[in-house]
Protein backbone atom coordinates (compact mmCIF):
# COMPACT_ATOMS: atom_id res chain seq x y z
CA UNK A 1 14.49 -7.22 -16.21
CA UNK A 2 11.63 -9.45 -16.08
CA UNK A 3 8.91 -9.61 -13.82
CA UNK A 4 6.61 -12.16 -13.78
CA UNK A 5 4.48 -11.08 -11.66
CA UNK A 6 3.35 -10.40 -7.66
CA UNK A 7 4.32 -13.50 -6.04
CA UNK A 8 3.38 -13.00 -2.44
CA UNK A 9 2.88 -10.18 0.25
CA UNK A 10 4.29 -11.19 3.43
CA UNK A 11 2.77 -10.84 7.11
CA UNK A 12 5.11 -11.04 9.91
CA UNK A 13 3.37 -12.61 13.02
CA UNK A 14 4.52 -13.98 16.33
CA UNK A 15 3.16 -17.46 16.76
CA UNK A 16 2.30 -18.90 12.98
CA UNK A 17 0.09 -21.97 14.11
CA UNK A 18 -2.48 -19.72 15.66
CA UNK A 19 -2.23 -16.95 12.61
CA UNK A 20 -2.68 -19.48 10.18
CA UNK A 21 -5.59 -20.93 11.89
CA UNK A 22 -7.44 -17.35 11.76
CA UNK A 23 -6.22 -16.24 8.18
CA UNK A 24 -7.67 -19.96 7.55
CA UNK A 25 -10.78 -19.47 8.95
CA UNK A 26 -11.09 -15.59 7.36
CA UNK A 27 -10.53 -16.40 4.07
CA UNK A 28 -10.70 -19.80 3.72
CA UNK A 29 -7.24 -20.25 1.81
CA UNK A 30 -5.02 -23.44 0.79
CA UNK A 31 -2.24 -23.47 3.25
CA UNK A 32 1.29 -24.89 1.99
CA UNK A 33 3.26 -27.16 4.57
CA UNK A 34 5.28 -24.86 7.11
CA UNK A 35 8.73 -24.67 6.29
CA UNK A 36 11.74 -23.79 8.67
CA UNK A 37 14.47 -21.40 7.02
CA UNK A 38 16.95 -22.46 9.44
CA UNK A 39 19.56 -19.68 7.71
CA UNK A 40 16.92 -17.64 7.42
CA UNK A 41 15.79 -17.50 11.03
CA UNK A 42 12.10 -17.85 10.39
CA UNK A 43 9.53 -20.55 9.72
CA UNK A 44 6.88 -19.58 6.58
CA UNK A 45 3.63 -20.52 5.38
CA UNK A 46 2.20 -19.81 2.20
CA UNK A 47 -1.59 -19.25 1.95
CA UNK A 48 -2.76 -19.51 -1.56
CA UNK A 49 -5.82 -18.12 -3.40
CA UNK A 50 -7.07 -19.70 -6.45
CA UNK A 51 -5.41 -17.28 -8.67
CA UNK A 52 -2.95 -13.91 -7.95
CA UNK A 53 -0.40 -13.67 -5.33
CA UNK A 54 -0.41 -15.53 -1.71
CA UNK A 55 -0.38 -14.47 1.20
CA UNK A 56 3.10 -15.54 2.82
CA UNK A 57 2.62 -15.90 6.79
CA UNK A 58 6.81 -15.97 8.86
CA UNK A 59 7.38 -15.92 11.88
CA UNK A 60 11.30 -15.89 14.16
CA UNK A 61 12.50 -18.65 14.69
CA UNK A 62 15.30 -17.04 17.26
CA UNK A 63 15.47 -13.54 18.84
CA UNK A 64 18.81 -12.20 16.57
CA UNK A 65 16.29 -13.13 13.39
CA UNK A 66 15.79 -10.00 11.40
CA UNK A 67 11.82 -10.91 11.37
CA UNK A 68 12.26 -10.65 15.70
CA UNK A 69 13.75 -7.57 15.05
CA UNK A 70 10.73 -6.34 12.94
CA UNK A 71 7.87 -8.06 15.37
CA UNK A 72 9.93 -5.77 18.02
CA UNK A 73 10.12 -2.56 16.23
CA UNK A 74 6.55 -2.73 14.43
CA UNK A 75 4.49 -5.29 15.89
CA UNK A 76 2.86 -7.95 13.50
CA UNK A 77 1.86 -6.64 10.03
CA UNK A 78 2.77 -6.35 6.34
CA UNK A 79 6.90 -7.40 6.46
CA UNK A 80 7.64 -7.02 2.41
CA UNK A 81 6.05 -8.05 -0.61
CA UNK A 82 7.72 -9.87 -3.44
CA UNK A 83 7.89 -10.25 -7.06
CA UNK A 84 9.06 -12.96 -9.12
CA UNK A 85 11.86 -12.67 -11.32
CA UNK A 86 12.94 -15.33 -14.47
CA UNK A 87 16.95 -14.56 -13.34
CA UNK A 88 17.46 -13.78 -9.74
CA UNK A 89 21.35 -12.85 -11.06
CA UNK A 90 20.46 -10.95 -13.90
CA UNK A 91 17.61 -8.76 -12.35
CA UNK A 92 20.29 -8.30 -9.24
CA UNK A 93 22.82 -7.21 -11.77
CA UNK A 94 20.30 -4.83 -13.49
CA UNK A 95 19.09 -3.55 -10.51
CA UNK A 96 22.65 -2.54 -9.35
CA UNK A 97 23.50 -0.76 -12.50
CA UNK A 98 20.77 1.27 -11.61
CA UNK A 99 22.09 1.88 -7.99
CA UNK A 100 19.76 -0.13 -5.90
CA UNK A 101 21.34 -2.29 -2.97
CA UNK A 102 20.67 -5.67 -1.80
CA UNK A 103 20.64 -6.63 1.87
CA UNK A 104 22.96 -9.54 0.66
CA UNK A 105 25.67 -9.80 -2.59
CA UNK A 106 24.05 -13.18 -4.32
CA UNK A 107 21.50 -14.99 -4.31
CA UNK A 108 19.74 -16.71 -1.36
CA UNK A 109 17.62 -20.06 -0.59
CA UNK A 110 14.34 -19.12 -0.21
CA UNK A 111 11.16 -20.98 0.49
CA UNK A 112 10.13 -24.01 -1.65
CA UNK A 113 13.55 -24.49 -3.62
CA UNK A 114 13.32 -20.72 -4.46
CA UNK A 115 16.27 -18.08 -5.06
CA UNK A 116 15.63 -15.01 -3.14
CA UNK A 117 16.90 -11.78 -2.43
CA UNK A 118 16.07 -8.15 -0.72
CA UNK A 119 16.10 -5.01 -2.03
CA UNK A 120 17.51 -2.52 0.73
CA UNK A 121 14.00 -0.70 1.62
CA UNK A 122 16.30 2.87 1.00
CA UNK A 123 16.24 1.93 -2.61
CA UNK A 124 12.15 1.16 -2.68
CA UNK A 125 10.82 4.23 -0.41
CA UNK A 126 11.06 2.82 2.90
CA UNK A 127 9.49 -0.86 1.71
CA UNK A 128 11.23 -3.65 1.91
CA UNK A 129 10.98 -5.41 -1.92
CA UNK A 130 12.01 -9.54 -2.10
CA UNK A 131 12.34 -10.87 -5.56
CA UNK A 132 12.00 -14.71 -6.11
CA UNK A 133 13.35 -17.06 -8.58
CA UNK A 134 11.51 -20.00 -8.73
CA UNK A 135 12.99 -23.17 -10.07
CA UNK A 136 10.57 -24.94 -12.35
CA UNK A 137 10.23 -28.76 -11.60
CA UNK A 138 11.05 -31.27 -13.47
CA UNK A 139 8.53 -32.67 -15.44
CA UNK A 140 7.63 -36.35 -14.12
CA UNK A 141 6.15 -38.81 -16.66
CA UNK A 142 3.10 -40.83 -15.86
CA UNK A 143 5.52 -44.41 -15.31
CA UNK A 144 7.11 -41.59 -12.31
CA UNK A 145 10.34 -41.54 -14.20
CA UNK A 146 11.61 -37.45 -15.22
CA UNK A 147 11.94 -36.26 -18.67
């Protein structure tokens, strides 16, 4: 299996406008456009640096969300951290030979046109691992037309 590299470490908070402001005004960081994961049950932020991993900011959207279920159990902090993969299906299939177990049997849509999926924290020492495919965009010419 391939790994890229880190691609983000993820912060579960409660309300993400007023976390984003503060990690914003800490460290000064590029934020992405929220996103809602509507399957998901969370809304996400990305906060990027100028090189290395982001910082990934989600927060429930609903109280069944498995992110409400954390914020209840935990409080806000560190959720999971993820590394990105070249094959989402192949590293899953790898991964399985080995033993590990997913929290779900393919692949999922993630944030930004991504593939995701979740390592079951037994498998990774109590932490909760995400891996992320992300689909490369097509290259636009400069008339605007694609390849």
């Amino acid at each position: 299996m391939k790994i890229i590299g880190l691609d983000h470490i993820a912060v579960a908070v409660k309300d993400l406008e007023s976390s984003l402001a503060f990690w914003q005004r800490l460290f000064g960081l590029k934020a992405s456009p929220i996103e809602v994961l509507a399957e998901r049950g969370v809304r996400v932020v990305r906060l990027e640096p100028d090189r290395g991993a982001a910082l990934e900011l989600v927060s429930p959207l609903r109280e069944d969300s498995p992110v409400s279920n954390f914020l209840r159990e935990k409080g806000e902090g560190i959720h999971h951290f993820c590394l990105e993969v070249r094959d989402l299906e192949a590293a899953m299939d790898e991964l399985r030979a080995t033993g590990a177990d997913f929290l779900q049997e393919k692949p999922q849509p993630g944030a930004e046109g991504s593939l995701i999926a979740f390592l079951h924290p037994r498998c990774c020492g109590g932490v909760l691992v995400e891996l992320r495919e992300v689909k490369k965009k097509e290259a636009v010419r400069p008339n605007g037309s694609g390849r």
